[in-house]
N, C-alpha and C. Protein backbone atom coordinates (compact mmCIF):
# COMPACT_ATOMS: atom_id res chain seq x y z
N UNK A 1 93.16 257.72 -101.20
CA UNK A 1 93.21 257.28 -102.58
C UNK A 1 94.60 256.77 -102.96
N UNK A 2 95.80 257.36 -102.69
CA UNK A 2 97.08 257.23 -102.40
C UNK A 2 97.33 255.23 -102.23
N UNK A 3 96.97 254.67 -101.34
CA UNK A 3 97.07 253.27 -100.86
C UNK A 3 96.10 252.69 -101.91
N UNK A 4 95.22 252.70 -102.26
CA UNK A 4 94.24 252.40 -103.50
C UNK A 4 94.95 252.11 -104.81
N UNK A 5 95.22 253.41 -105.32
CA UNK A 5 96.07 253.21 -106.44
C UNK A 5 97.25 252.87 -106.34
N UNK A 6 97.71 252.55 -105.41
CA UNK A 6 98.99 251.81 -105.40
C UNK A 6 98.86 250.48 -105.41
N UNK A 7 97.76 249.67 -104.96
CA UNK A 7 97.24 248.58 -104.67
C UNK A 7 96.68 247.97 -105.95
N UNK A 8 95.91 249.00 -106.36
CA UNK A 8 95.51 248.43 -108.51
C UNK A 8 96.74 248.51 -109.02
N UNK A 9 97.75 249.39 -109.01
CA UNK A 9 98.79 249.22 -109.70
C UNK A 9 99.59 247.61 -109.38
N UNK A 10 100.09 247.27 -108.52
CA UNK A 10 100.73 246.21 -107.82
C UNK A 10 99.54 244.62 -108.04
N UNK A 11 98.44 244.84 -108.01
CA UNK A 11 97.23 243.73 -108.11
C UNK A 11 97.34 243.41 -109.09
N UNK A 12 97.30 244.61 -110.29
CA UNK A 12 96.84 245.19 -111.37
C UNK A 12 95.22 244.24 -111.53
N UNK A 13 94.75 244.65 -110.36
CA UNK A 13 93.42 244.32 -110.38
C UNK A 13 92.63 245.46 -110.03
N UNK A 14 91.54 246.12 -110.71
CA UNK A 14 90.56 247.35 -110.82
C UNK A 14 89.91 247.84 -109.14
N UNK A 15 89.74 247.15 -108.46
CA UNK A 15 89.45 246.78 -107.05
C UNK A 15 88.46 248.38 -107.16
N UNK A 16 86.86 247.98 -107.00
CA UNK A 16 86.56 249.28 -106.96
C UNK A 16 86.14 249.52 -105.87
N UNK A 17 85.65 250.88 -105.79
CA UNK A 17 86.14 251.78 -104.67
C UNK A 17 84.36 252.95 -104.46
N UNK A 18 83.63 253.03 -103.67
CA UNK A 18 82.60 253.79 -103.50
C UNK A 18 83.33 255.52 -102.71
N UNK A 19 83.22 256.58 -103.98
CA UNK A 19 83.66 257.61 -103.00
C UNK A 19 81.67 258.24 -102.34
N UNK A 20 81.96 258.64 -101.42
CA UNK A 20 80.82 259.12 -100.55
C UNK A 20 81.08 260.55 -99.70
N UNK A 21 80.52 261.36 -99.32
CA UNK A 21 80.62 262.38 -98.92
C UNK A 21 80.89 261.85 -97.11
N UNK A 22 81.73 263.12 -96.45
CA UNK A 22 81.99 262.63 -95.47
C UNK A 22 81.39 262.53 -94.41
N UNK A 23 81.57 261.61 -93.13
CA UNK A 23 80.67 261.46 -92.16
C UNK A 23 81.08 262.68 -90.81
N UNK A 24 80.02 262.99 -89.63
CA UNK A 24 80.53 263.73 -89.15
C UNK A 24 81.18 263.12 -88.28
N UNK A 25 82.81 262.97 -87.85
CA UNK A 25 83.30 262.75 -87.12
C UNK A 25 84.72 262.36 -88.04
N UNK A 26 84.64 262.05 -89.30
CA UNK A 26 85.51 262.09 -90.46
C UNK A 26 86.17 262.70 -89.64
N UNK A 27 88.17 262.27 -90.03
CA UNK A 27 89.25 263.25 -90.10
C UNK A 27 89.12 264.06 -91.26
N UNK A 28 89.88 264.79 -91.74
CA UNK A 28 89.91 265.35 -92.59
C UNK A 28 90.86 264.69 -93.68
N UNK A 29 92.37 264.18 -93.07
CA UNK A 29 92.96 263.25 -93.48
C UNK A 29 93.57 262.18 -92.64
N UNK A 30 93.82 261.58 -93.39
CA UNK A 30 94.66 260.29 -92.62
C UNK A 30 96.02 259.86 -93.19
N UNK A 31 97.01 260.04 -92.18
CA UNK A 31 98.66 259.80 -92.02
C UNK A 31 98.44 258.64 -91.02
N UNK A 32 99.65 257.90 -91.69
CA UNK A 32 100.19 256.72 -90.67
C UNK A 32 101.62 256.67 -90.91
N UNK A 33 102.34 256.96 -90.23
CA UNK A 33 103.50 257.54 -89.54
C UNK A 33 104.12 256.49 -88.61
N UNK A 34 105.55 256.51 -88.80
CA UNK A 34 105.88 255.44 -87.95
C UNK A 34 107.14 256.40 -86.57
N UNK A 35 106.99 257.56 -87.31
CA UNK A 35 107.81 258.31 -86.34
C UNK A 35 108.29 258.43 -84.82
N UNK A 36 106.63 258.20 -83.93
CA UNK A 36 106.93 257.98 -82.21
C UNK A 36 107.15 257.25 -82.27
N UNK A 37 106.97 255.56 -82.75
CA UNK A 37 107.50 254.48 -82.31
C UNK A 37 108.94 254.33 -82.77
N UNK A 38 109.15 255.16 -83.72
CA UNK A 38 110.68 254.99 -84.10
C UNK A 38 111.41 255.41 -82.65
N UNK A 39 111.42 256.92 -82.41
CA UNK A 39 111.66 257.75 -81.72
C UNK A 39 111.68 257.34 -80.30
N UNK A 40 110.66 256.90 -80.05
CA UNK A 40 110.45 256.50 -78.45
C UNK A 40 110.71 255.02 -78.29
N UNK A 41 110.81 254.11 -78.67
CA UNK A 41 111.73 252.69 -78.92
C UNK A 41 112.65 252.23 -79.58
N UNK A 42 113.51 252.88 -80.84
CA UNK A 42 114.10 252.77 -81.54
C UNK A 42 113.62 252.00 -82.27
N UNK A 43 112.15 251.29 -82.76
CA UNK A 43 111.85 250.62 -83.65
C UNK A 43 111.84 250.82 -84.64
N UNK A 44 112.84 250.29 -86.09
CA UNK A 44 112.58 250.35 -87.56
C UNK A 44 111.68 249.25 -88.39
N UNK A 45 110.82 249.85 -88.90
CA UNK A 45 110.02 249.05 -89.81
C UNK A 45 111.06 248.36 -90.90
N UNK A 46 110.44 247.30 -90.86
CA UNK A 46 111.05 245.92 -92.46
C UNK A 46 110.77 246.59 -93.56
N UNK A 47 109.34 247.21 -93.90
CA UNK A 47 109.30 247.87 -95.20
C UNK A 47 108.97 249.46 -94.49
N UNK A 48 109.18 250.40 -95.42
CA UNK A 48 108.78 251.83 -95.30
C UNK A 48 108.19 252.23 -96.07
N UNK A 49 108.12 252.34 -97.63
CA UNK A 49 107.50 252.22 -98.96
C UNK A 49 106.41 251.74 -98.75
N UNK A 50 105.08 252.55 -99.61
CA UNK A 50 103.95 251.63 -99.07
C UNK A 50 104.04 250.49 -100.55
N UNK A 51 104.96 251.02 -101.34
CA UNK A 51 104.66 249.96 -102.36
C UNK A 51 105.32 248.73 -102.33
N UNK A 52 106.39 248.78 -101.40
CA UNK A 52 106.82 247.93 -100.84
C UNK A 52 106.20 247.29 -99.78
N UNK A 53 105.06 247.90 -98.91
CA UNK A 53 104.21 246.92 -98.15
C UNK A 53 103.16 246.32 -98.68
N UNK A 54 102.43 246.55 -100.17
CA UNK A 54 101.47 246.28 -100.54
C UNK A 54 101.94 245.25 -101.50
N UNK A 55 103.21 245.21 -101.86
CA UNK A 55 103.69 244.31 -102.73
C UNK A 55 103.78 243.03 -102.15
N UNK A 56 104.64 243.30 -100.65
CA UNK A 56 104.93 242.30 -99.39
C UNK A 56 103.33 241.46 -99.28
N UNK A 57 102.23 242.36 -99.10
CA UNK A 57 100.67 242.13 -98.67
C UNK A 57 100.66 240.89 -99.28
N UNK A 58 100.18 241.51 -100.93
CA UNK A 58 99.66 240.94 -102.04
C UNK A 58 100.69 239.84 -102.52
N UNK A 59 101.72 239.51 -102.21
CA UNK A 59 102.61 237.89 -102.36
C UNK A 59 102.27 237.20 -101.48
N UNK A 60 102.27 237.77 -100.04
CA UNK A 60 101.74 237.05 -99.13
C UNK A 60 100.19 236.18 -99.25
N UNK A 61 99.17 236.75 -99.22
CA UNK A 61 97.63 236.69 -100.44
C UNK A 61 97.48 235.89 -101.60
N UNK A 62 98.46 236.02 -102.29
CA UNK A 62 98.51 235.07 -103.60
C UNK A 62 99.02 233.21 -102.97
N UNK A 63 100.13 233.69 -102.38
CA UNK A 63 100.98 232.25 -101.54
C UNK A 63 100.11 231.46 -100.42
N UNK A 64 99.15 232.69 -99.98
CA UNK A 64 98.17 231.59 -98.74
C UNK A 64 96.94 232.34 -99.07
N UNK A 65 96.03 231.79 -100.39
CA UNK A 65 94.69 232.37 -100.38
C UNK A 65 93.72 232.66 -98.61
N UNK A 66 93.77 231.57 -98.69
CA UNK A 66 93.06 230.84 -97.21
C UNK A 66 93.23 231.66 -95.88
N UNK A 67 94.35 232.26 -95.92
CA UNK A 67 94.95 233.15 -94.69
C UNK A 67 95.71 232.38 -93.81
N UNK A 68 95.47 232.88 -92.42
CA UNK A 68 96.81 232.33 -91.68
C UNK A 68 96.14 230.79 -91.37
N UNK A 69 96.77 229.74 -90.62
CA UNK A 69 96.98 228.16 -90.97
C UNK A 69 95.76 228.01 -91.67
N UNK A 70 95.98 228.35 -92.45
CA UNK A 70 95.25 227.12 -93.42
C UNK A 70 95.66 226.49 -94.52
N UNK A 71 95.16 225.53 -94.50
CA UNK A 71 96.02 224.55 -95.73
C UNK A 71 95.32 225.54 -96.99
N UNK A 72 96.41 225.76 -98.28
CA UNK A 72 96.16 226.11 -99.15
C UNK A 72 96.26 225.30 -100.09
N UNK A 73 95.40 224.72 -101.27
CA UNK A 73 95.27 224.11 -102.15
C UNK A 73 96.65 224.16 -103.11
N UNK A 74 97.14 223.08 -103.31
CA UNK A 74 98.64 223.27 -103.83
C UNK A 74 100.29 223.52 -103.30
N UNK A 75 99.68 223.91 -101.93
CA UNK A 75 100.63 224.22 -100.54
C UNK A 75 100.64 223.66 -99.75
N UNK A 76 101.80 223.59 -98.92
CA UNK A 76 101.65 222.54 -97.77
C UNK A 76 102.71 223.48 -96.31
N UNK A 77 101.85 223.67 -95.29
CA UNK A 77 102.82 224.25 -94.45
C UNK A 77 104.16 224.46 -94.36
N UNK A 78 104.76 224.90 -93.72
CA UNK A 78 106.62 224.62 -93.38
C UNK A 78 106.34 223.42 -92.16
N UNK A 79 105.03 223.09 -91.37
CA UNK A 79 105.27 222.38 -90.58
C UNK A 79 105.04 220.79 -90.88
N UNK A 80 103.82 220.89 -92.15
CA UNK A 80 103.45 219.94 -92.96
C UNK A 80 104.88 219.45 -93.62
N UNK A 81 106.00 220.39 -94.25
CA UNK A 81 106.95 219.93 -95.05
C UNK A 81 108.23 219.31 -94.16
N UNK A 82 108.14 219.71 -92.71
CA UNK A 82 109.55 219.22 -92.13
C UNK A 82 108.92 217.91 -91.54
N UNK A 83 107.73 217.75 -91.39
CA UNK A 83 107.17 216.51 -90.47
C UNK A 83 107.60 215.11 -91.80
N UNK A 84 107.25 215.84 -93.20
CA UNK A 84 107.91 214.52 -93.90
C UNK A 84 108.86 214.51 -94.80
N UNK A 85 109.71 215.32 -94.07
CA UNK A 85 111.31 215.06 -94.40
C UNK A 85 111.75 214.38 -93.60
């Protein structure tokens, strides 16, 4: 619920949500942790904050409805913009 309401907050769009009783094989909870990969590669994440990744998400989303290459209505690639410079 945690990533949810952080996500309506930041959208500030209602985004609803079906709660349901759990399935058998359900965790009980769910952590996502960046700790072994820190630890065992020295890898640091760009964001750590999830409100800072959902913020990152949702600009990204707004800037390319369409997803990755696709032309977005009103947008024009970085490869579209250097070809006619």
């Amino acid at each position: 619920m945690e990533v949810l309401e952080v996500a309506r907050r930041i959208t500030r769009h209602p985004i609803p949500a079906v709660t349901a009783a759990k399935r058998p094989g359900d965790p009980a909870t769910l952590v996502a942790s960046s700790e072994k990969i820190r630890g065992e590669l020295g890898w640091q994440p760009r964001l750590s904050r999830l409100e800072a990744i959902v913020e990152s998400a949702w600009t990204w989303k707004q800037r390319f409805p369409l997803g990755y290459g696709q032309e977005n209505e009103g947008t024009r690639s970085s490869k579209a913009r250097k070809q006619s410079n």
